[in-house]
C-alpha atoms as a PDB file:
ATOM      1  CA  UNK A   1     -16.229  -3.709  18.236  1.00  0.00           C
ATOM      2  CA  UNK A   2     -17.401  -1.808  15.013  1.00  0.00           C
ATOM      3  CA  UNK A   3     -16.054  -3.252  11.807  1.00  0.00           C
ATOM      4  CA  UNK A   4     -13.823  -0.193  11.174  1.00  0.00           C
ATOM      5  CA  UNK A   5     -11.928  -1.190  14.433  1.00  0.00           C
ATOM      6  CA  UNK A   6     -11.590  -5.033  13.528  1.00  0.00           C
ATOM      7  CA  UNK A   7     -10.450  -4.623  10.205  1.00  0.00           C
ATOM      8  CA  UNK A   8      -7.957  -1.984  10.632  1.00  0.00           C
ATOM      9  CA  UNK A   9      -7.915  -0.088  13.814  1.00  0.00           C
ATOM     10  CA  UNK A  10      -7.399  -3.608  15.710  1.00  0.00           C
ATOM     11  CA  UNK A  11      -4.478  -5.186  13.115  1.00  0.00           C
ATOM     12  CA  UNK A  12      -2.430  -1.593  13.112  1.00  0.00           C
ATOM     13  CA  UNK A  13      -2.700  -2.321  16.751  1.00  0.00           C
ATOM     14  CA  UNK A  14      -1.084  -5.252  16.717  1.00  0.00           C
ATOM     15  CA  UNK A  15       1.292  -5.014  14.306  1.00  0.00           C
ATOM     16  CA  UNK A  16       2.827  -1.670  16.589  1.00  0.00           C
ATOM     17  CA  UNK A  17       3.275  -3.791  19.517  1.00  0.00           C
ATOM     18  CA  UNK A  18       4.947  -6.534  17.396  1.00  0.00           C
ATOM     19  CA  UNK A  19       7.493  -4.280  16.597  1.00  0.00           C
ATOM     20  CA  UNK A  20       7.096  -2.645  20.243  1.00  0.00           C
ATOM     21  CA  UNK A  21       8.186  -5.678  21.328  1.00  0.00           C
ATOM     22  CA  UNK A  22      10.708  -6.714  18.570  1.00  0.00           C
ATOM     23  CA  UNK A  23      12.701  -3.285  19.097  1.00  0.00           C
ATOM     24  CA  UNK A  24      13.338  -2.979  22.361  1.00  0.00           C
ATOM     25  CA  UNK A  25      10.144  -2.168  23.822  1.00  0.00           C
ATOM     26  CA  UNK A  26      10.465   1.636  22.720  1.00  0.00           C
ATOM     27  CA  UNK A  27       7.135   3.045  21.015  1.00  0.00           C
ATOM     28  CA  UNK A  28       9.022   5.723  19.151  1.00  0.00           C
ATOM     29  CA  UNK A  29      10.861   2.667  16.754  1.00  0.00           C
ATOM     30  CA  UNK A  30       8.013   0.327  16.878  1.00  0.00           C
ATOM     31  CA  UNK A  31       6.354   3.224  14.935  1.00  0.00           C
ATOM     32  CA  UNK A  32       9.674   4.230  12.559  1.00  0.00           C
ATOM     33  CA  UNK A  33       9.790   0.295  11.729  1.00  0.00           C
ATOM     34  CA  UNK A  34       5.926  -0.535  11.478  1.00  0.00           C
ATOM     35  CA  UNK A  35       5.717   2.626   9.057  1.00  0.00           C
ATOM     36  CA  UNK A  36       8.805   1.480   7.290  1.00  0.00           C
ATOM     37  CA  UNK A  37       7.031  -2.341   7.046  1.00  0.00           C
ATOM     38  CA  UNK A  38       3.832  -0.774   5.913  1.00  0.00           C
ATOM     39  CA  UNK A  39       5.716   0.900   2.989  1.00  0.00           C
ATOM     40  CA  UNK A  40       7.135  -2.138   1.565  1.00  0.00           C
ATOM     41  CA  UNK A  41       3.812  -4.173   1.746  1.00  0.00           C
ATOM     42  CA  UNK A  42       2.355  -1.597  -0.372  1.00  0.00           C
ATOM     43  CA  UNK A  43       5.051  -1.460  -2.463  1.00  0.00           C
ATOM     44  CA  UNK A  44       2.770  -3.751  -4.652  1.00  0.00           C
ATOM     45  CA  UNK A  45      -0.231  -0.849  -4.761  1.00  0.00           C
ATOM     46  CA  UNK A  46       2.948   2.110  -5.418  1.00  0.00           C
ATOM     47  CA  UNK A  47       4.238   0.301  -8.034  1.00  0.00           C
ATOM     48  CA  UNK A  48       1.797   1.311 -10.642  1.00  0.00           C
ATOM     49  CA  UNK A  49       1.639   4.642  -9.361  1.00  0.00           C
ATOM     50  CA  UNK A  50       5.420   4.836 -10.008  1.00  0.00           C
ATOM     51  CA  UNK A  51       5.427   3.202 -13.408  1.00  0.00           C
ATOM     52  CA  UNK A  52       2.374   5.892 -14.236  1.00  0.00           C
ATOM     53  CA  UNK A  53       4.869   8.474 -13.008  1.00  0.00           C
ATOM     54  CA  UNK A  54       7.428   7.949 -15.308  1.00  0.00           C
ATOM     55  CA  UNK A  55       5.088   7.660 -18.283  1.00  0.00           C
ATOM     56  CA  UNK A  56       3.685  10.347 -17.388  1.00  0.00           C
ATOM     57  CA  UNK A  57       7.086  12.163 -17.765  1.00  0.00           C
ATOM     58  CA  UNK A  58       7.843  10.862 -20.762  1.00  0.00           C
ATOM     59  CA  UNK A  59       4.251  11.710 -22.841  1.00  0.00           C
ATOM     60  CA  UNK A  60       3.976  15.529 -21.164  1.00  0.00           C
ATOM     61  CA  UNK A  61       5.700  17.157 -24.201  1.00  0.00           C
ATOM     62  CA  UNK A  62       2.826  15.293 -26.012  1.00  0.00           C
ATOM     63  CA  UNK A  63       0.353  16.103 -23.530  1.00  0.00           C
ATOM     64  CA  UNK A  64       1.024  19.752 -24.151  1.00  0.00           C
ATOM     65  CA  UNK A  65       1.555  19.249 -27.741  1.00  0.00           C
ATOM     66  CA  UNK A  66      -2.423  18.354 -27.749  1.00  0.00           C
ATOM     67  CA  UNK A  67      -3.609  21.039 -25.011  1.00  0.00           C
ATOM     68  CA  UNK A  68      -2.469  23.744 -27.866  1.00  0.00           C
ATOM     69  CA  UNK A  69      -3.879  21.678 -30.783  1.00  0.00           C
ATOM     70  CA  UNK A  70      -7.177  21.802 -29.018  1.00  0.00           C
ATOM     71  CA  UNK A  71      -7.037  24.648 -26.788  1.00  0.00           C
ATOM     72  CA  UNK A  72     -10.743  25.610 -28.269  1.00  0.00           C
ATOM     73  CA  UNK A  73     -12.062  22.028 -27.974  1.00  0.00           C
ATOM     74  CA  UNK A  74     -12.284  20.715 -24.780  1.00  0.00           C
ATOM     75  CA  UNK A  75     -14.234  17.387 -25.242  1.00  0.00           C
ATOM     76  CA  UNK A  76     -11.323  17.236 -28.245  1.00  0.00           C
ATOM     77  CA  UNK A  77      -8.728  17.538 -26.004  1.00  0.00           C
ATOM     78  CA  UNK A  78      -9.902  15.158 -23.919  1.00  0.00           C
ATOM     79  CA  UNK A  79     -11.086  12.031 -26.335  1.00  0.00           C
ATOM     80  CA  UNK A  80      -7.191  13.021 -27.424  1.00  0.00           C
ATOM     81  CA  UNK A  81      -5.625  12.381 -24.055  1.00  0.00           C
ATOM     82  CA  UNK A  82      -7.421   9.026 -22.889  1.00  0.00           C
ATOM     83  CA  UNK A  83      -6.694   7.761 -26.689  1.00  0.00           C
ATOM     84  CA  UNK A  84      -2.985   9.135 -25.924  1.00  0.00           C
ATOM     85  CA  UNK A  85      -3.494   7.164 -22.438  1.00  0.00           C
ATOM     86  CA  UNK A  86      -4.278   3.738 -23.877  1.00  0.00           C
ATOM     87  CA  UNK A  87      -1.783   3.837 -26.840  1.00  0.00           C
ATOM     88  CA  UNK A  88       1.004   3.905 -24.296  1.00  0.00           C
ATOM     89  CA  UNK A  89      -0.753   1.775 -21.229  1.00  0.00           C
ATOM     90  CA  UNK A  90      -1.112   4.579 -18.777  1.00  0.00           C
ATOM     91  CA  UNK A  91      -3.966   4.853 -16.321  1.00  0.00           C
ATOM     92  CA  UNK A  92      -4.386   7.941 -14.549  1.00  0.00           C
ATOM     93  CA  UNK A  93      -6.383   6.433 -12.285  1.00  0.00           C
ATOM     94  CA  UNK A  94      -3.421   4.275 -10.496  1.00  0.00           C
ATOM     95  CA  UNK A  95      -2.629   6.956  -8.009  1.00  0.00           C
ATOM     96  CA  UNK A  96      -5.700   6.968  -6.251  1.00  0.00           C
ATOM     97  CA  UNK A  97      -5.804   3.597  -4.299  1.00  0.00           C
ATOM     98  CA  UNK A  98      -2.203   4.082  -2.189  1.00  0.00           C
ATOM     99  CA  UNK A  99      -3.270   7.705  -1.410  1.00  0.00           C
ATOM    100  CA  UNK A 100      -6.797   6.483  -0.229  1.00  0.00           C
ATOM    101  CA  UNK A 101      -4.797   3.849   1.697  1.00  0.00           C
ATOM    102  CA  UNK A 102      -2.129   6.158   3.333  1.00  0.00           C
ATOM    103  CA  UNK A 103      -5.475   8.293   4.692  1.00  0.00           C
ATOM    104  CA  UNK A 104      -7.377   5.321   6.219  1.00  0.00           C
ATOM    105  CA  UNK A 105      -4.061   4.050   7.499  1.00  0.00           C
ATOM    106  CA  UNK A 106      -3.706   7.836   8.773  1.00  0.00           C
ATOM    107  CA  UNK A 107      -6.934   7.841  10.320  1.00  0.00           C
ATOM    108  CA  UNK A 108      -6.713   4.588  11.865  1.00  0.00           C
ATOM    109  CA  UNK A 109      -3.462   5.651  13.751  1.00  0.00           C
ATOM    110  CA  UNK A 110      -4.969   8.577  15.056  1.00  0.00           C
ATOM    111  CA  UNK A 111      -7.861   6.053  16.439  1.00  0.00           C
ATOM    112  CA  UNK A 112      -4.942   4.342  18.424  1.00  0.00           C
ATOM    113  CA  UNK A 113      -3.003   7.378  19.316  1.00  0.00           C
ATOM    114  CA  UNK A 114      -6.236   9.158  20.970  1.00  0.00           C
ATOM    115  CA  UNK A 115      -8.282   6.605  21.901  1.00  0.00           C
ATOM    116  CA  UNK A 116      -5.667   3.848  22.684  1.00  0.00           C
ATOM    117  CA  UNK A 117      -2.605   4.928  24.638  1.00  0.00           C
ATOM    118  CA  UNK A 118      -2.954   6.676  27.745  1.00  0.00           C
ATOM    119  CA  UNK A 119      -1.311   9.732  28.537  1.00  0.00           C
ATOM    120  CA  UNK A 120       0.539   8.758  31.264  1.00  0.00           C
ATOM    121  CA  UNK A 121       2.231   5.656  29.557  1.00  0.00           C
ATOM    122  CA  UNK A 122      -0.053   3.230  31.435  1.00  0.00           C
ATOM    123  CA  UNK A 123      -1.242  -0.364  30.104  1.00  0.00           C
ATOM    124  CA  UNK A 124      -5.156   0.433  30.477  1.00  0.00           C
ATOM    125  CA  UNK A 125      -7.949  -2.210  29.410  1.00  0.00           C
ATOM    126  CA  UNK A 126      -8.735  -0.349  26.301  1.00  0.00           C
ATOM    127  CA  UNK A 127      -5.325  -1.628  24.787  1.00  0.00           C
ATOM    128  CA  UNK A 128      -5.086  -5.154  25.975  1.00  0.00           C
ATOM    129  CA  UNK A 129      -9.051  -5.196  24.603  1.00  0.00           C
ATOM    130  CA  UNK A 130      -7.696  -4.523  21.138  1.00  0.00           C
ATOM    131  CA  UNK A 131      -4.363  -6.697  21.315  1.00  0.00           C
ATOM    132  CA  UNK A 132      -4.349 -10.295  20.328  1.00  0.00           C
ATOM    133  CA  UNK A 133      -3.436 -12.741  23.366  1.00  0.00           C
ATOM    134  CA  UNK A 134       0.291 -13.190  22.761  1.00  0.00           C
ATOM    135  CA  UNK A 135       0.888  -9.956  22.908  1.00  0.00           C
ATOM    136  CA  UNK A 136      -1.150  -8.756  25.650  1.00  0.00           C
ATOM    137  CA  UNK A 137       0.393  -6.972  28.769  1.00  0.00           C
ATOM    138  CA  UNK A 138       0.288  -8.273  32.140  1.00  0.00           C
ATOM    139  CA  UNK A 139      -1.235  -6.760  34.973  1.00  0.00           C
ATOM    140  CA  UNK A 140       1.269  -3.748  36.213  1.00  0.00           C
ATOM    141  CA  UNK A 141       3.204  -3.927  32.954  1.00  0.00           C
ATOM    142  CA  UNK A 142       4.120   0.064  31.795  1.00  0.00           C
ATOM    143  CA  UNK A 143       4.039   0.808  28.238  1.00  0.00           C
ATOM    144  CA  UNK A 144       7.395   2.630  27.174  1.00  0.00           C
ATOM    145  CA  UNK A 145       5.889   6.042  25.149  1.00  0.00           C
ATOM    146  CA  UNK A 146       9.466   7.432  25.518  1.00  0.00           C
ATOM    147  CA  UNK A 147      11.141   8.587  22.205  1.00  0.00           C
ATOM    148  CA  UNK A 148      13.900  11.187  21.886  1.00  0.00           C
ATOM    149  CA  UNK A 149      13.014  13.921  24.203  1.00  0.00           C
ATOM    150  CA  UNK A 150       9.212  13.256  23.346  1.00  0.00           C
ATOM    151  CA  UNK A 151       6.399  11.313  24.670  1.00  0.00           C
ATOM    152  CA  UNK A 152       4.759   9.935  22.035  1.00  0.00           C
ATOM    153  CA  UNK A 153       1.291  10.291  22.900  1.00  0.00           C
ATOM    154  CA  UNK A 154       1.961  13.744  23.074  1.00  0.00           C
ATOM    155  CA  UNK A 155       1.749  16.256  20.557  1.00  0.00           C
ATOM    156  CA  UNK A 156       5.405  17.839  19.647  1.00  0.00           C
ATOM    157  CA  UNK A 157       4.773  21.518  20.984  1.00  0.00           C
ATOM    158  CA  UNK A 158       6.611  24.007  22.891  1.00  0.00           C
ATOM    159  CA  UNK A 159       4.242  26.423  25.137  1.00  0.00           C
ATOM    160  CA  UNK A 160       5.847  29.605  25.388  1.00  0.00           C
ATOM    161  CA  UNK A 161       5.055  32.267  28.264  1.00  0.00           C
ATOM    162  CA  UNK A 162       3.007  35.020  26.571  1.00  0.00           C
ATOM    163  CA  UNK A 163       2.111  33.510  23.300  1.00  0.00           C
ATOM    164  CA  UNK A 164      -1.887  32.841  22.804  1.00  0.00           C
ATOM    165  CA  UNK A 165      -0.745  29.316  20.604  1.00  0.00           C
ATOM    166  CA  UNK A 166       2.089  26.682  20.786  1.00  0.00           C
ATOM    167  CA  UNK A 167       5.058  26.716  19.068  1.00  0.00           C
ATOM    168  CA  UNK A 168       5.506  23.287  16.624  1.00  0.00           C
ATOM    169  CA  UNK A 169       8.263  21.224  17.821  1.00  0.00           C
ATOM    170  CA  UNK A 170      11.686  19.544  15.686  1.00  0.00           C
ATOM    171  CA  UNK A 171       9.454  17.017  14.687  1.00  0.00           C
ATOM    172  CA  UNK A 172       6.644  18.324  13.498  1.00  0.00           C
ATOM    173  CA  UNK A 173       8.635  21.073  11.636  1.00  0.00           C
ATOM    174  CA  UNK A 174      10.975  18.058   9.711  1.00  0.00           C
ATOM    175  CA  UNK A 175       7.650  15.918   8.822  1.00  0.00           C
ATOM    176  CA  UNK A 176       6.645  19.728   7.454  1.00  0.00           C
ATOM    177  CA  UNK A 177       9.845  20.468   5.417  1.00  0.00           C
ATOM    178  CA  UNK A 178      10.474  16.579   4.015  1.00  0.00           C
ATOM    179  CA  UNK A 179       6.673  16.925   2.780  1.00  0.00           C
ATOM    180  CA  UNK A 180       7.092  20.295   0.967  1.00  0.00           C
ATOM    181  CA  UNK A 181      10.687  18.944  -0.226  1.00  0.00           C
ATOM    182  CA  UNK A 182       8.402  16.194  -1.536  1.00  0.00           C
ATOM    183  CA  UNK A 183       6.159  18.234  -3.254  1.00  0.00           C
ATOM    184  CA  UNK A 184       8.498  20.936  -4.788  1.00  0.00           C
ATOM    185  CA  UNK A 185      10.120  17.903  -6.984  1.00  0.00           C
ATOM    186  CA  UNK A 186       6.904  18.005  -8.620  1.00  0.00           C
ATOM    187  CA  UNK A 187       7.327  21.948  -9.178  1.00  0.00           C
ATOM    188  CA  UNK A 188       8.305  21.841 -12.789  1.00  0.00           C
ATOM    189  CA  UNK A 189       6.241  19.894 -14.178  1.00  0.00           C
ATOM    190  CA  UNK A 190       3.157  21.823 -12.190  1.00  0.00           C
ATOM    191  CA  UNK A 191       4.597  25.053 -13.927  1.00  0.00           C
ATOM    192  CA  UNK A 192       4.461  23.967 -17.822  1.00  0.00           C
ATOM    193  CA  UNK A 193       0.988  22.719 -16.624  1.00  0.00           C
ATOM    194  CA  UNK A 194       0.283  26.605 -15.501  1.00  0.00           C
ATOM    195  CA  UNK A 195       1.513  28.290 -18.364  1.00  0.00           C
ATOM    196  CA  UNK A 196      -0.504  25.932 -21.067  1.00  0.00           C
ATOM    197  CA  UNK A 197      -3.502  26.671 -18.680  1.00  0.00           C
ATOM    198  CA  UNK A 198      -2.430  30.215 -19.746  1.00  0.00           C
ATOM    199  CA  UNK A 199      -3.328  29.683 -22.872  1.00  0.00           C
ATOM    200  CA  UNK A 200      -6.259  28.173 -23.045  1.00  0.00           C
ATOM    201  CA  UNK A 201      -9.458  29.665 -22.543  1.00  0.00           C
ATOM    202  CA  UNK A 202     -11.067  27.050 -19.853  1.00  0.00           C
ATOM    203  CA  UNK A 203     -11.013  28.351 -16.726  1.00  0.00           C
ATOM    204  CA  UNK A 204     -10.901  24.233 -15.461  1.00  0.00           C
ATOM    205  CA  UNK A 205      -7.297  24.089 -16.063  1.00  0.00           C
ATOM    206  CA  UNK A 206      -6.227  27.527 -14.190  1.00  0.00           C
ATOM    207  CA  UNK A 207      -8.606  26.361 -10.725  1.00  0.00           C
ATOM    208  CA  UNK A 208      -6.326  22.666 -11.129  1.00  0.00           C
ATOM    209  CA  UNK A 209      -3.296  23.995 -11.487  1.00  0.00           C
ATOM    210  CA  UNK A 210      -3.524  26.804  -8.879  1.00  0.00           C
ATOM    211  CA  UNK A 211      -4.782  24.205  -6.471  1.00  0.00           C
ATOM    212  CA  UNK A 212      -1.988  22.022  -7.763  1.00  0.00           C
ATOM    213  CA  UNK A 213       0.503  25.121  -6.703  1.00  0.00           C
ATOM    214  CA  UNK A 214      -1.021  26.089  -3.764  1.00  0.00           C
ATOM    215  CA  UNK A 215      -0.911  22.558  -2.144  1.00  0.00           C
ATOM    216  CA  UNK A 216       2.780  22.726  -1.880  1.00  0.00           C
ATOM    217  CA  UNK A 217       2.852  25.187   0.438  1.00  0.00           C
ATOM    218  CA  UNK A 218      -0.831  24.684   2.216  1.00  0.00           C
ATOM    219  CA  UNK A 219       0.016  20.819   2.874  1.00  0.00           C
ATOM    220  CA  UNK A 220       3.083  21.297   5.213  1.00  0.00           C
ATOM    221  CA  UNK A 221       1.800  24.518   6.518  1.00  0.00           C
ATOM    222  CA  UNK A 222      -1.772  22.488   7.308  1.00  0.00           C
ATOM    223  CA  UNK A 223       0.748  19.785   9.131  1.00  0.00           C
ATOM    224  CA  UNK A 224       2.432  22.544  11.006  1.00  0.00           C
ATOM    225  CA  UNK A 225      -0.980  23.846  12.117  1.00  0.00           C
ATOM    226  CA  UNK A 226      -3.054  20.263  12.968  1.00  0.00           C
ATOM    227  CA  UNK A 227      -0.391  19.117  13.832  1.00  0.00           C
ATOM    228  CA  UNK A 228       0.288  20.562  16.946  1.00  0.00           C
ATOM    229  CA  UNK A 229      -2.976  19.313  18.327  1.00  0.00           C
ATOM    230  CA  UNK A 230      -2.184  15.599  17.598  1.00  0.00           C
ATOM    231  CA  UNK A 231       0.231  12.614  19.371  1.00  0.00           C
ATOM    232  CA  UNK A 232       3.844  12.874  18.187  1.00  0.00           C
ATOM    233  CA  UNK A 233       3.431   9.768  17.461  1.00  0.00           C
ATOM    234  CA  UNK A 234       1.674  10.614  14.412  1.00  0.00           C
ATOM    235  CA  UNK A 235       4.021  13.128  13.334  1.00  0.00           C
ATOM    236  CA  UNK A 236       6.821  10.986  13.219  1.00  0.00           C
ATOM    237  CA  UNK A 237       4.882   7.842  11.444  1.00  0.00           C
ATOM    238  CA  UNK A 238       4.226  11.306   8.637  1.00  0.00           C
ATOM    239  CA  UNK A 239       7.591  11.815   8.592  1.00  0.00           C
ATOM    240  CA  UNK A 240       8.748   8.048   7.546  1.00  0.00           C
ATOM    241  CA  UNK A 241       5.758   8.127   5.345  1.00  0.00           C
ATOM    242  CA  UNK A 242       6.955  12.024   3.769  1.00  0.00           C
ATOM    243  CA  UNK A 243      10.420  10.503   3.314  1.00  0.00           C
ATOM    244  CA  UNK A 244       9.777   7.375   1.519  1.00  0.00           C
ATOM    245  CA  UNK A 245       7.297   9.092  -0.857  1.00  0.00           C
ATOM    246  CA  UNK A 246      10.270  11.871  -1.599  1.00  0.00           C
ATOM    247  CA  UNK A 247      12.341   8.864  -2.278  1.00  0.00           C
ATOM    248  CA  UNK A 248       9.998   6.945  -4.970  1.00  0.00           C
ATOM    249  CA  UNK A 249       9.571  10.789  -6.868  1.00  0.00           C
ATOM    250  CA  UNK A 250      13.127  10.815  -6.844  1.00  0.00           C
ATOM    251  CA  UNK A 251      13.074   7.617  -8.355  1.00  0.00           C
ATOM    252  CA  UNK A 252      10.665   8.492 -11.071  1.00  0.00           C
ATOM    253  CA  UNK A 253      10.943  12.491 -11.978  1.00  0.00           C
ATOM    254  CA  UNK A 254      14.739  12.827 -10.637  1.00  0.00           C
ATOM    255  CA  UNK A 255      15.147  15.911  -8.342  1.00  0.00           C
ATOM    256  CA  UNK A 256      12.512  18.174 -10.419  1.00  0.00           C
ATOM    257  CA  UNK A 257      12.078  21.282  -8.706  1.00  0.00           C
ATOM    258  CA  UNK A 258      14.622  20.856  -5.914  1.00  0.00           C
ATOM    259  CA  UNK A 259      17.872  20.421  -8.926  1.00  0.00           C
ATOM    260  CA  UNK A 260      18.993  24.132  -8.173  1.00  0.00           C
ATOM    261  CA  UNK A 261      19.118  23.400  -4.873  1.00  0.00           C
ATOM    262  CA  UNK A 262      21.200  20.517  -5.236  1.00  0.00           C
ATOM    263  CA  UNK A 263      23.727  21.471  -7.710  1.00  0.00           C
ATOM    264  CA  UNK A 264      24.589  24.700  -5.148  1.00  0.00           C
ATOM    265  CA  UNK A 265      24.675  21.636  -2.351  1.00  0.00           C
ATOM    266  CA  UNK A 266      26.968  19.913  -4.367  1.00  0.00           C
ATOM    267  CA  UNK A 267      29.000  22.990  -5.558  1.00  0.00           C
ATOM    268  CA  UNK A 268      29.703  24.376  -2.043  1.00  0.00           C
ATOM    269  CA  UNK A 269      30.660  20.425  -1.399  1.00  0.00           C
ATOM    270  CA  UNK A 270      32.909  20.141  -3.122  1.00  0.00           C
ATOM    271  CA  UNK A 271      34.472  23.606  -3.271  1.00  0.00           C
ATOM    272  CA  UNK A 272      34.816  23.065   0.719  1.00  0.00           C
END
């Protein structure tokens, strides 16, 4: 075994098929609670990122205050921002390290998903290879890849007669719409960040911005795509993971982008 598979593919292994085994040997919630378990122990990695979040809120009037003052003077601008940064303890940096770990995790899934668990929902040697001894299964055992009306080694597709490419199934489509949800709380702030860019005359702050706009909507439409081509599996462990992110950016910028949408939720709610 490579060191990629003993340090993570191996242990993500594992700690499925405790929860395989804990839940009722069902691999659709061994992967709901294992992705739910793997959100809480990084809750100490998020935390920062959440605490960044809301001063980050708080210091963006200031933050465009100082993109007008030195709109002509970038290297001002930004000596002006990490000073800004330090007086009130905020690291920009603190987002990276639970993204970076939410892709390896990613990746590591999609090692066990395609190279792991066999189509057919057989035990094969490849899996008991990678599983620690208690939890190894015996000789004849079948492994239950039965979730919903899925199979979770399967991707979540419908083939329909005539069309050159599958459709995307409930799943895939939910982990789609709960990650734009996710991203459109972010939509306001994204938009005063567009129309300072408008102002200023480096073109560095129109190319982040627009990227910062067009991932919104190229994110879940990239899931849509990929996704179709991957285990379901995977789709629903991005769906748990899309959900509890929306949660924490509820948590620290409130419903952003998506309040108009809730106060006509709430409206028709209530006048029902």
């Amino acid at each position: 075994m490579n060191i990629f598979t003993v340090l993570l593919i191996q242990p993500l292994a594992n700690g499925l098929f405790v929860f395989y085994n804990l839940l009722g040997q069902n691999l659709g919630l061994a992967i709901i609670g294992f992705s739910i378990f793997l959100r809480i122990a990084s809750y100490p990695l998020q935390k920062p990122y959440m605490e960044n979040a809301k001063k980050m809120k708080e210091v963006a009037p200031l933050i465009a205050k100082l993109k007008k003052k030195y709109k002509d003077d970038r290297q001002g601008l930004m000596k002006a921002q990490a000073d800004m940064y330090k007086q009130k303890g905020i690291n920009p940096g603190a987002g990276c390290l639970p993204y970076l770990l939410q892709i390896v995790i990613l990746i590591a899934l999609f090692q066990v998903f395609t190279r792991v668990l066999s189509v057919h929902g057989e035990v094969t040697s490849t899996l008991n290879d990678l599983l620690y001894s208690p939890l190894k299964f015996a000789e004849g055992q079948s492994l239950n890849t039965r979730f919903l009306y899925l199979d979770i080694t399967q991707p979540d597709k419908f083939n329909i007669p005539g069309l050159p490419f599958p459709l995307p199934g409930p799943l895939l489509i939910a982990a789609a719409m709960v990650q734009f949800l996710s991203a459109k709380i972010t939509m306001p702030f994204v938009e005063k960040e567009k129309k300072i860019a408008e102002k200023t005359p480096e073109t560095a702050d129109d190319f982040q911005v627009a990227m910062q706009s067009s991932m919104i909507y190229t994110f879940p439409l990239m899931t849509l795509l990929i996704g179709v081509g991957f285990a379901s599996g995977l789709a629903l462990y991005w769906l748990v993971f899309s959900l509890s992110q929306m949660y924490q950016q509820y948590n620290s910028l409130g419903w952003g982008g998506l309040t108009g949408w809730v106060r006509k939720i709430k409206k028709y709610t209530t006048s029902v």
